[in-house]
Every structure is written in C-alpha cells, then in structure tokens.
Protein backbone atom coordinates (compact mmCIF):
# COMPACT_ATOMS: atom_id res chain seq x y z
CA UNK A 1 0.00 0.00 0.00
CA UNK A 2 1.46 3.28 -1.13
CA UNK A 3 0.75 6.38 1.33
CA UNK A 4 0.62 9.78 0.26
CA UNK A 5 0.71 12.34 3.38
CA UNK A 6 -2.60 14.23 4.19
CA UNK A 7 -1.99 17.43 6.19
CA UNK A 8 -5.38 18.41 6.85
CA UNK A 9 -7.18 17.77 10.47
CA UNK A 10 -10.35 19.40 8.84
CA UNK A 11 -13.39 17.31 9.40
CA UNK A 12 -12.09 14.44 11.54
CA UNK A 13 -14.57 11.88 12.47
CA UNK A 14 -17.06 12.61 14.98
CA UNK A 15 -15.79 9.77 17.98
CA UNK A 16 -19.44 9.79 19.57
CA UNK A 17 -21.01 8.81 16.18
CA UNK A 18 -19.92 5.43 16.22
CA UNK A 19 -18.57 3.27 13.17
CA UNK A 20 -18.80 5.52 9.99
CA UNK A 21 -19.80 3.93 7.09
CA UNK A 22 -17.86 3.67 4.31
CA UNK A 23 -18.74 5.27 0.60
CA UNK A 24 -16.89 4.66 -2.62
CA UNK A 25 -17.03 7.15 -4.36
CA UNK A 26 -16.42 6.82 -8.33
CA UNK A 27 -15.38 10.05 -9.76
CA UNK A 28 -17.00 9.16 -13.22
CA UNK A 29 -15.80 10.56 -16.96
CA UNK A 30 -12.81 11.41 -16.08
CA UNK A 31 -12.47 14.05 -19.05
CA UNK A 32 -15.87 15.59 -16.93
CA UNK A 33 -16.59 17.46 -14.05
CA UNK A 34 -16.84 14.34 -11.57
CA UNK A 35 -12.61 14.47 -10.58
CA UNK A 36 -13.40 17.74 -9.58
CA UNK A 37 -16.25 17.79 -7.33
CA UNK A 38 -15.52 14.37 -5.71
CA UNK A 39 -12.50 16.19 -4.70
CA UNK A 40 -14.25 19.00 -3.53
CA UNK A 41 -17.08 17.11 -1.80
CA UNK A 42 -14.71 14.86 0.30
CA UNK A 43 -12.53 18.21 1.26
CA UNK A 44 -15.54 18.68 3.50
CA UNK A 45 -15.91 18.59 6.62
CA UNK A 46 -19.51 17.70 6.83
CA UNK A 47 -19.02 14.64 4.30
CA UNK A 48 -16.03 13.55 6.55
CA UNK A 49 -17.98 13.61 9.78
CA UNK A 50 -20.46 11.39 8.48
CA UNK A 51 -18.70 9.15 6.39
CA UNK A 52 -15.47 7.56 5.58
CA UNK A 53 -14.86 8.25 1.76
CA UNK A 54 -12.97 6.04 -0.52
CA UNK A 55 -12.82 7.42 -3.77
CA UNK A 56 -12.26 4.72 -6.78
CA UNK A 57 -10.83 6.06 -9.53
CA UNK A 58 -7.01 6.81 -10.73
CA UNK A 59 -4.45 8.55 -8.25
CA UNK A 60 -2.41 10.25 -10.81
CA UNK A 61 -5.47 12.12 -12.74
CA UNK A 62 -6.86 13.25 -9.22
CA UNK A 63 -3.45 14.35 -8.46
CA UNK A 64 -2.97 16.52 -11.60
CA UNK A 65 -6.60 17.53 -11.24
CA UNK A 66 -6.05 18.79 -7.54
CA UNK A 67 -2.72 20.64 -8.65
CA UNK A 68 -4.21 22.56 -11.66
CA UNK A 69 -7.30 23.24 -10.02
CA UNK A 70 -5.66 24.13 -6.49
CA UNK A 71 -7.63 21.50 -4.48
CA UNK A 72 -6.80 19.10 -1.02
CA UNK A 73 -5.67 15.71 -2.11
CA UNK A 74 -2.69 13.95 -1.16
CA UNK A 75 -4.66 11.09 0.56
CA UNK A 76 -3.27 7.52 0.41
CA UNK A 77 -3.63 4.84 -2.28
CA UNK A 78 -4.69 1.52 -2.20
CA UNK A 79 -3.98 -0.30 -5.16
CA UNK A 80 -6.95 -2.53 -6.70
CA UNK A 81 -4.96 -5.78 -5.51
CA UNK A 82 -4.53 -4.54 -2.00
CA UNK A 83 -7.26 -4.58 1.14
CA UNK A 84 -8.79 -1.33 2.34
CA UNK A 85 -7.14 -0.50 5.26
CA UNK A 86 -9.06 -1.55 8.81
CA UNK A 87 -9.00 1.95 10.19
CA UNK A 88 -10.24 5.07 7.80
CA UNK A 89 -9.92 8.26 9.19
CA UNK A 90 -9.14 10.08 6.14
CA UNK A 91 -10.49 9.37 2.34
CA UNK A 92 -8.40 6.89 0.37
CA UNK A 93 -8.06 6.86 -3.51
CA UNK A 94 -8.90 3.10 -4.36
CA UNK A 95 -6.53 3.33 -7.49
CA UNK A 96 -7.00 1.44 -11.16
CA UNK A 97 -4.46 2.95 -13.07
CA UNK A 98 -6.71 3.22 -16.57
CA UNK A 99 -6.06 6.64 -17.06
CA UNK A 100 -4.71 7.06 -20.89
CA UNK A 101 -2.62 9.69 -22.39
CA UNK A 102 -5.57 10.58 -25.00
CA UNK A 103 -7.79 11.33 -22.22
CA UNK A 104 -8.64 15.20 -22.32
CA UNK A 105 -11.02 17.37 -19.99
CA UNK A 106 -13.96 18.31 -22.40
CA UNK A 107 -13.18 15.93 -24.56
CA UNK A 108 -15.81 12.66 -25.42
CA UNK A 109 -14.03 9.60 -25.69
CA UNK A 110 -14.15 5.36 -25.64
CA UNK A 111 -10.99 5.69 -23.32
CA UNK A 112 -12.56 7.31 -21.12
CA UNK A 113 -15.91 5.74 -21.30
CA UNK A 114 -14.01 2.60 -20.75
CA UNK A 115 -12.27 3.89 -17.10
CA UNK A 116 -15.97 5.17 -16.26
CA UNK A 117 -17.12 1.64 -16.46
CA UNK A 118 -14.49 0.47 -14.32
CA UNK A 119 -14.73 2.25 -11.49
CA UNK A 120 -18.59 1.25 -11.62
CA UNK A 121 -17.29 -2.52 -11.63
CA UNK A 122 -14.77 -1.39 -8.88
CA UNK A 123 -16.98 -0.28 -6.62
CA UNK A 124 -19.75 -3.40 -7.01
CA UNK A 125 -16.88 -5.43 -6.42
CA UNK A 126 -15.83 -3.98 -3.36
CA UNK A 127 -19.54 -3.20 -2.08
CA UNK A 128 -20.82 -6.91 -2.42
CA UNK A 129 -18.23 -8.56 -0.43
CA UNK A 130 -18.69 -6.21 2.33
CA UNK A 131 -15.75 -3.60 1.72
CA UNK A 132 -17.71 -0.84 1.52
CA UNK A 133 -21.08 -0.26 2.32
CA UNK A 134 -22.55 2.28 0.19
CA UNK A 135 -21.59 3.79 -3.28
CA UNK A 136 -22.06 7.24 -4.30
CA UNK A 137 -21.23 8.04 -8.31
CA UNK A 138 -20.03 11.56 -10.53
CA UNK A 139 -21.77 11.60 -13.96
CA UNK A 140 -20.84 9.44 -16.40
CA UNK A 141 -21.06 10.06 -20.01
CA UNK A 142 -24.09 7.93 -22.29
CA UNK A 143 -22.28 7.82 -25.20
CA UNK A 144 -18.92 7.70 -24.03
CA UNK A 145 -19.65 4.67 -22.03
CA UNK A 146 -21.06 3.24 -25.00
CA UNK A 147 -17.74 3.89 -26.86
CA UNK A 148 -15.61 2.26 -24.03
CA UNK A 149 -17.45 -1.01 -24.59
CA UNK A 150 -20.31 -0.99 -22.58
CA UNK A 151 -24.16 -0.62 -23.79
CA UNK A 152 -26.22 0.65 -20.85
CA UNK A 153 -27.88 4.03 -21.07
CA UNK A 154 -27.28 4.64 -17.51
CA UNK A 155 -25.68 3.76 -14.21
CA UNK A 156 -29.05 2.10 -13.15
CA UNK A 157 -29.29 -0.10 -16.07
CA UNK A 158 -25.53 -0.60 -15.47
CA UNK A 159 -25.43 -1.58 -12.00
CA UNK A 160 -29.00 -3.83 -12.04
CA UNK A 161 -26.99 -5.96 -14.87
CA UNK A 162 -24.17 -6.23 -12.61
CA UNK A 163 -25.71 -7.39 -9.44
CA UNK A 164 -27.90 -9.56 -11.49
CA UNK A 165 -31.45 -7.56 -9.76
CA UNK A 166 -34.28 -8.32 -11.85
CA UNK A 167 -36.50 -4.90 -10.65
CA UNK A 168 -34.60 -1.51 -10.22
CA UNK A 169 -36.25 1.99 -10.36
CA UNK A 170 -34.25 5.04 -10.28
CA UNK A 171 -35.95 7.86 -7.76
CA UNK A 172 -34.54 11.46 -7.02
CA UNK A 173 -34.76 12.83 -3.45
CA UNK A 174 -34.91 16.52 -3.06
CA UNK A 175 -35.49 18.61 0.07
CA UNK A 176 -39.15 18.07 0.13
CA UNK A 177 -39.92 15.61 -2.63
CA UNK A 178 -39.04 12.38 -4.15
CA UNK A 179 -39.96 11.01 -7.32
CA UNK A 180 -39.51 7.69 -8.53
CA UNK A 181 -39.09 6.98 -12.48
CA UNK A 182 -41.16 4.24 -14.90
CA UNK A 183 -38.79 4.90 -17.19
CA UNK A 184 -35.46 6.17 -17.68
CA UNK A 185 -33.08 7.09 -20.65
CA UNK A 186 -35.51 6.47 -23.59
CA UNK A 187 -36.67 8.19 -26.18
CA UNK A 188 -40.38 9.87 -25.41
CA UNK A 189 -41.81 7.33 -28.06
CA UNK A 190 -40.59 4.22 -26.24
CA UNK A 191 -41.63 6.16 -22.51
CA UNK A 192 -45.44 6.46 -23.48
CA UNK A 193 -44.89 2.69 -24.82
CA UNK A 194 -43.47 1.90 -21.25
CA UNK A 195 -46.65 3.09 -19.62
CA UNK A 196 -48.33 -0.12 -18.97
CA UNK A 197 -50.22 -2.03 -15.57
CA UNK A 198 -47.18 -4.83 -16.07
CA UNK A 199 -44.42 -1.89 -15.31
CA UNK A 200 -46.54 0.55 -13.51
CA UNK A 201 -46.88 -2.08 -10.39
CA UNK A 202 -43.61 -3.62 -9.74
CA UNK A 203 -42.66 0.19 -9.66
CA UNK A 204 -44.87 0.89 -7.26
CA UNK A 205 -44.21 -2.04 -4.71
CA UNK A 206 -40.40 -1.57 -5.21
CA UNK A 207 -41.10 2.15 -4.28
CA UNK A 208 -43.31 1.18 -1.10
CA UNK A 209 -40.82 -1.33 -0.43
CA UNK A 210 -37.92 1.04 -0.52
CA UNK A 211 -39.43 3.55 1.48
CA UNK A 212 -39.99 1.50 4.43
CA UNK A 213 -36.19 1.32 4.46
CA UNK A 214 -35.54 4.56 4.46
CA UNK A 215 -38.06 5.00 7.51
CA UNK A 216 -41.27 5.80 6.46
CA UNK A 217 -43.51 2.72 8.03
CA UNK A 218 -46.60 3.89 6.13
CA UNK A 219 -45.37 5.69 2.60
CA UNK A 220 -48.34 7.75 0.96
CA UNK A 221 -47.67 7.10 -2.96
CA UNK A 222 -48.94 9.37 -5.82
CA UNK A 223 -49.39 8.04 -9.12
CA UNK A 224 -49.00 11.35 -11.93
CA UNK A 225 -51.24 11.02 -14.91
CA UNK A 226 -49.35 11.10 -18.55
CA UNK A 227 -51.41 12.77 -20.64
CA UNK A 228 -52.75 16.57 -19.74
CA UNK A 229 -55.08 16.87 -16.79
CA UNK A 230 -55.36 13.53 -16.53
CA UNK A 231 -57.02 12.30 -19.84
CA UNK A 232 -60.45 14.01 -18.85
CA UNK A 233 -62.02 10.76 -18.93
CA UNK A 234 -60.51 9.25 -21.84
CA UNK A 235 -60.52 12.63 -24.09
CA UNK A 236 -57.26 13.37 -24.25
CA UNK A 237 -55.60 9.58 -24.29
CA UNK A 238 -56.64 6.24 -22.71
CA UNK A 239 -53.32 5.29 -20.84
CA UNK A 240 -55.25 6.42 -17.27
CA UNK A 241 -58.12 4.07 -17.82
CA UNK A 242 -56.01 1.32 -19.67
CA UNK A 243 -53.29 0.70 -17.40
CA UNK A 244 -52.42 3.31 -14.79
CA UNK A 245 -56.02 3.18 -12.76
CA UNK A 246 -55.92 -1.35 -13.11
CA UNK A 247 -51.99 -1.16 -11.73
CA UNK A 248 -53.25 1.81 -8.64
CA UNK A 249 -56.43 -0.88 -8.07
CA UNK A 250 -54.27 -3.69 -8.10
CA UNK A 251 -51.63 -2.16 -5.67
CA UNK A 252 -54.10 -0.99 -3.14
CA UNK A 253 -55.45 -4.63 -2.96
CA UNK A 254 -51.96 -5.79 -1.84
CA UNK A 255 -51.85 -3.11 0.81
CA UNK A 256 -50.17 -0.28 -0.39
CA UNK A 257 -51.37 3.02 0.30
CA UNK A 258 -50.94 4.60 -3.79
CA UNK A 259 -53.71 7.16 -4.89
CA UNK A 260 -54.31 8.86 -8.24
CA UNK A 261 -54.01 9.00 -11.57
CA UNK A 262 -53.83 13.00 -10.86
CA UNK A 263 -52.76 15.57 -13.69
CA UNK A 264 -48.95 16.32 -13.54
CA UNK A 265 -49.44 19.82 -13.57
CA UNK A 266 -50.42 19.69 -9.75
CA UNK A 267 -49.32 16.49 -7.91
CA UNK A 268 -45.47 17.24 -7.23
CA UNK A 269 -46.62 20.80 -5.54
CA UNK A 270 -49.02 18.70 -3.73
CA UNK A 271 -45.82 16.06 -2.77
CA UNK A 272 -43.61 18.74 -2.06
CA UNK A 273 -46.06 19.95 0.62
CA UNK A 274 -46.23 17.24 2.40
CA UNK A 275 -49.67 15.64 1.45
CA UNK A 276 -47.28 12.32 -0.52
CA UNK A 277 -44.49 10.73 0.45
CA UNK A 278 -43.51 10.01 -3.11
CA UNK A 279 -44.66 10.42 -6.59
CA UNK A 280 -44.24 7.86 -9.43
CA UNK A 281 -43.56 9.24 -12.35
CA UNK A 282 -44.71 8.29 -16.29
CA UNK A 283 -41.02 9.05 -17.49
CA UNK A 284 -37.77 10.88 -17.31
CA UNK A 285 -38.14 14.38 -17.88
CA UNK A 286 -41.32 14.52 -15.97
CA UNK A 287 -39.27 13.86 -12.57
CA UNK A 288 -37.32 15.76 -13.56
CA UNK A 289 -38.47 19.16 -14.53
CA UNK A 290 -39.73 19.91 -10.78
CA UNK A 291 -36.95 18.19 -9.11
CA UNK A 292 -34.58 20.80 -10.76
CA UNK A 293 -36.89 23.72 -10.36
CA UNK A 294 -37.33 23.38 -6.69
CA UNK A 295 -33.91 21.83 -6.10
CA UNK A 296 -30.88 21.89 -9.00
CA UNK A 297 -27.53 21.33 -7.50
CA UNK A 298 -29.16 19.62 -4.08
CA UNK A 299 -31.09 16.75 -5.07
CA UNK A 300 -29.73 13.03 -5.02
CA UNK A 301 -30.31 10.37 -7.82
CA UNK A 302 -31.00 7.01 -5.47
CA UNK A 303 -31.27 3.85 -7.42
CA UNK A 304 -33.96 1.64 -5.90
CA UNK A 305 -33.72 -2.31 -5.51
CA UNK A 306 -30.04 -3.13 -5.54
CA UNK A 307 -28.67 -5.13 -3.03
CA UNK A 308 -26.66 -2.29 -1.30
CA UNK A 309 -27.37 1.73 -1.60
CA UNK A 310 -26.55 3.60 -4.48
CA UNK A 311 -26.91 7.42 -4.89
CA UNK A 312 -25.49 9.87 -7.63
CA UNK A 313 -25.65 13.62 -8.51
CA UNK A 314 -28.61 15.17 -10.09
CA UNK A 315 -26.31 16.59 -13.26
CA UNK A 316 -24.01 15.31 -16.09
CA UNK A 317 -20.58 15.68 -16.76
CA UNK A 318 -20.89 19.19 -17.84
CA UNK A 319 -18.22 18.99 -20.18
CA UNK A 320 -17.86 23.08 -21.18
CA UNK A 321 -16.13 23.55 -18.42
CA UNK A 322 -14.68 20.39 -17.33
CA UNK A 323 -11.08 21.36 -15.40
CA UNK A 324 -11.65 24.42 -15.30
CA UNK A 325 -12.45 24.91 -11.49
CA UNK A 326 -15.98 26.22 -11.82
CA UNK A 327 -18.10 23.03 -11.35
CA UNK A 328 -20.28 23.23 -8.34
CA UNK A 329 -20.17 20.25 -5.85
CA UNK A 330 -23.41 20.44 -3.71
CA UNK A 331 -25.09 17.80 -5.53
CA UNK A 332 -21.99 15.38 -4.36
CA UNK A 333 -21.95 16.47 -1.43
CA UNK A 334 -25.46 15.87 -0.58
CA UNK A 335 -25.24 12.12 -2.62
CA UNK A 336 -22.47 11.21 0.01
CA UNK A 337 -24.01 12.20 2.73
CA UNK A 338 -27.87 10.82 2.16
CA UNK A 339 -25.76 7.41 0.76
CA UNK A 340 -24.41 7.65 4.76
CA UNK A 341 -27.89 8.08 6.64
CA UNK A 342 -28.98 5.19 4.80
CA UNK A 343 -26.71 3.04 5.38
CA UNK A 344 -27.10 4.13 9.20
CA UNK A 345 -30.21 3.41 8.87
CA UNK A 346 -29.94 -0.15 7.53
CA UNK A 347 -28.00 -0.86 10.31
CA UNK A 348 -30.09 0.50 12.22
CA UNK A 349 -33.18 -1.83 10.90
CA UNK A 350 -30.24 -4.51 10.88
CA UNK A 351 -30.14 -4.46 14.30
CA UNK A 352 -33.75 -4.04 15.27
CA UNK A 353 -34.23 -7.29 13.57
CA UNK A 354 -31.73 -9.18 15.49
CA UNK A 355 -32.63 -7.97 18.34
CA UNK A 356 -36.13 -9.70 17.73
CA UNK A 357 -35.02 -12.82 17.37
C-alpha cells in the first residue's frame, strides 16, 4: 500500500457517532466534471464527519486535477490488488491505473468511457463482499460509455446488470420531494410505450418497499397522470383508464397506500407539501423538470432495488467547463451524505431485527 501524506485535520470523524460507514465514491468521466467535485465534496468537513470516503478512480489524474485546479488531495492509495485498510480516518483513492494519455477534460471519448465503467465494476466489487457499504457516483457520459465497450444508457441499467437484480427503479430525493421513475433514458416514443399495468406495479411495490427502508412505516404514494389533466375521462388519451387506474387498483389490494391518476401539472406541488411521500412518475423528464426547479444542485439520484445503496448527482458531466475549477459540488456532497444516513439506517433496521429474534 502506497501512502501519500494528508496534512489536513479538517473534518475528523465525529468519535461519539460510532462506526462511519464507508462510501466509494467513483469520480465518473474522467475528461468531466466528476474528478473535480468528488475532490471538492470529500474536502468537506460535513461529508467527513459522516462518512469515511474512498474514492475509486485513478491517483495520478486526481493528483494533476487537484494541482491545476488548487484542491486538497494527497490522501493515500490503495492499489486494486490490495485490502482497504481496517481503520479510515481520512479518504483513500482506491486506485486502477486506466487513465490514458488521450484522455482530455472536455473531450468525449471510448478511453474514457471505458475507465468510467471500471470504477462502476470497482466499486460493485468492493460493495458486495462487504468492503464498503454504500456507493455514491459523478456523472458518467451515455455515449462515451457506450464507446468504451459498454451498452447501458445509464448507471441504473448498469449496476441492475451487474448485481444480477431483476427490478430496479431510479428515484430522485430533493429537500421536500421524491420522485420515482417508470422509465429512464428512452426516447419519449418508447416512454409512453413503457406506460403499462405490467411496469406501472412492480414500480410501485419496489417504491413502497424502498421507502420503508428509508423510515417511512406507512409511505403515501402518488401516481402522476401522462397525458394533460389527466385524460379528462378518456378525451385526451386512454393510458389512465387502460393501465395506470388497473396497476393503482391492483396495488391498493396488496396493501399499499398509492392514490391517483392526478394531472402532472399539480401532484409534485401537492408532494412537495407534504400531502405524498412520493410520486411515481410516467417518465424521465417529468421527474425531472420539478426536481430541478425546486432543487438543481441539491437533489440526489437514489437507485432503488439493488442489493446495497446507491446514490449519484442530479447533473451530467458538464463537459464546457470540465477542469476548469468552476463546477459546483453540492449535488456530491449531498449524494455522500444521504448514501451515509442510509446506510445508518440499515444498520439500524439490521439491528432491530436481530434484536427480535
């Protein structure tokens, strides 16, 4: 294990808090923003207090990046054939060495789609045999990701294929709303197409399901409508009657407190004050168009059903001004952090369990 001196006693672990849990952190396309505000984010003192941050990616680029852009690093590196080290109380850089020299900030590319996808194999690896026990990811790049070799449109997709999980749903958590997604990175075409009882209600049990764990015993669901105020009774488009109202009815009969179709024009106000716990959304853009209007650069992309907790930023890789200095890090600071309450609270429920026996 090489060990690179960190000087900084900013942010040292709270001792009354008890075992931190540890987050791998991937820091995305590298040629994008995500070296830089991983960097930033585990600077922090309120990530460092709740958390102990390993950060998979490659020491050398975060090195240069830190240098150019003026930023703490110097943290030691475990390379990928080497054990985490038993005591964390400062981040580690879990290092692949894949960094290439045609890798450029800005600049699309398979090399460094390829490197992306490896730190998102990295960190599965180390998360399912117990080495870390929570992952938090920087954007990745669609296409660039498809260039490197591998053809998922997402990190969800990505990371259900890897852990072999049969039902995933991605959901965003904002400051007074969460949403939880259908559908995902597809064209509008193939969304409405998407909008059927057979999706529609292992969404909404995996979202019920989900939100138990995060502490909600009784989760009030919202079901949004697809077409404008809600179809007015099959005028404007029979998707409502069809398939979202049979998947609602058959829901409720298992237990599950969901309500609606209502119009999308109303129910995420009505979510973000307080009368829902959650909304499920018909597709992408519709999640996301009032999580970033009440919340851009603060909420958290969760992914739901995967065998350990995964949360992300709410942008991409913002390549215009990739290392430049001038990307903003609250989104990764807030992913770390929520990926850290969870996991206290699975231990937590861990526990509570056991202690039932």
């Amino acid at each position: 294990m090489s060990e690179i001196r960190d000087s900084t006693t900013d942010g040292q672990p709270d001792s009354t808090a008890g075992r931190r849990p540890r987050i791998g952190i991937t820091i995305g396309d590298p040629s994008g923003i995500g070296p830089e505000v991983v960097l930033k984010a585990v600077a922090e003192a309120a990530v460092r207090r709740v958390c102990a941050p390993v950060i998979i990616g490659d020491a050398q680029l975060l090195t240069h990046t830190a240098r150019k852009l003026n930023l703490q690093c110097g943290y030691e590196v475990v390379r990928r054939d080497e054990p985490l080290p038993e005591q964390l109380d400062t981040p580690v850089i879990y290092h692949l060495d894949n960094i290439r020299a045609d890798i450029e900030p800005g600049v699309e590319s398979s090399a460094a789609g390829r490197a992306s996808g490896e730190y998102i194999e990295a960190a599965v690896e180390l998360c399912m045999r117990g080495s870390l026990d929570a992952i938090s990811t920087a954007p990745i790049n669609k296409r660039a990701l498809f260039l490197g070799g591998y053809s998922f449109p997402g990190h969800t997709e990505f990371l259900a294929h890897l852990t072999h999980t049969p039902e995933v749903a991605m959901a965003f958590v904002a400051a007074n709303l969460r949403i939880v997604l259908i559908s995902t990175h597809v064209p509008l075409a193939e969304a409405i197409r998407m909008v059927r009882r057979e999706r529609i209600e292992p969404v909404v049990r995996l979202a019920n399901r989900e939100l138990k764990r995060w502490g909600i015993p009784e989760p009030r669901l919202a079901m949004a409508a697809l077409n404008p105020h809600g179809a007015e009774g099959g005028l404007f488009g029979v998707e409502e009657s069809a398939e979202i109202v049979p998947a609602v009815e058959a829901c409720r009969e298992l237990g599950i407190n969901v309500t609606g179709p209502f119009s999308a024009d109303t129910v995420f106000l009505r979510a973000s004050r307080g009368e829902f716990d959650a909304v499920v959304a018909c597709y992408h853009d519709q999640a996301m168009i009032p999580v970033k209007c009440l919340s851009f650069g603060e909420a958290v992309n969760v992914s739901l059903g995967l065998p350990f907790i995964r949360t992300s930023v709410d942008h991409g890789t913002a390549f215009d001004i990739a290392g430049r200095g001038l990307a903003e890090h609250s989104s990764m600071v807030a992913a770390i952090i929520l990926a850290a309450e969870f996991s206290r609270m699975e231990d937590s429920n861990q526990e509570a369990v056991m202690g039932d026996r």
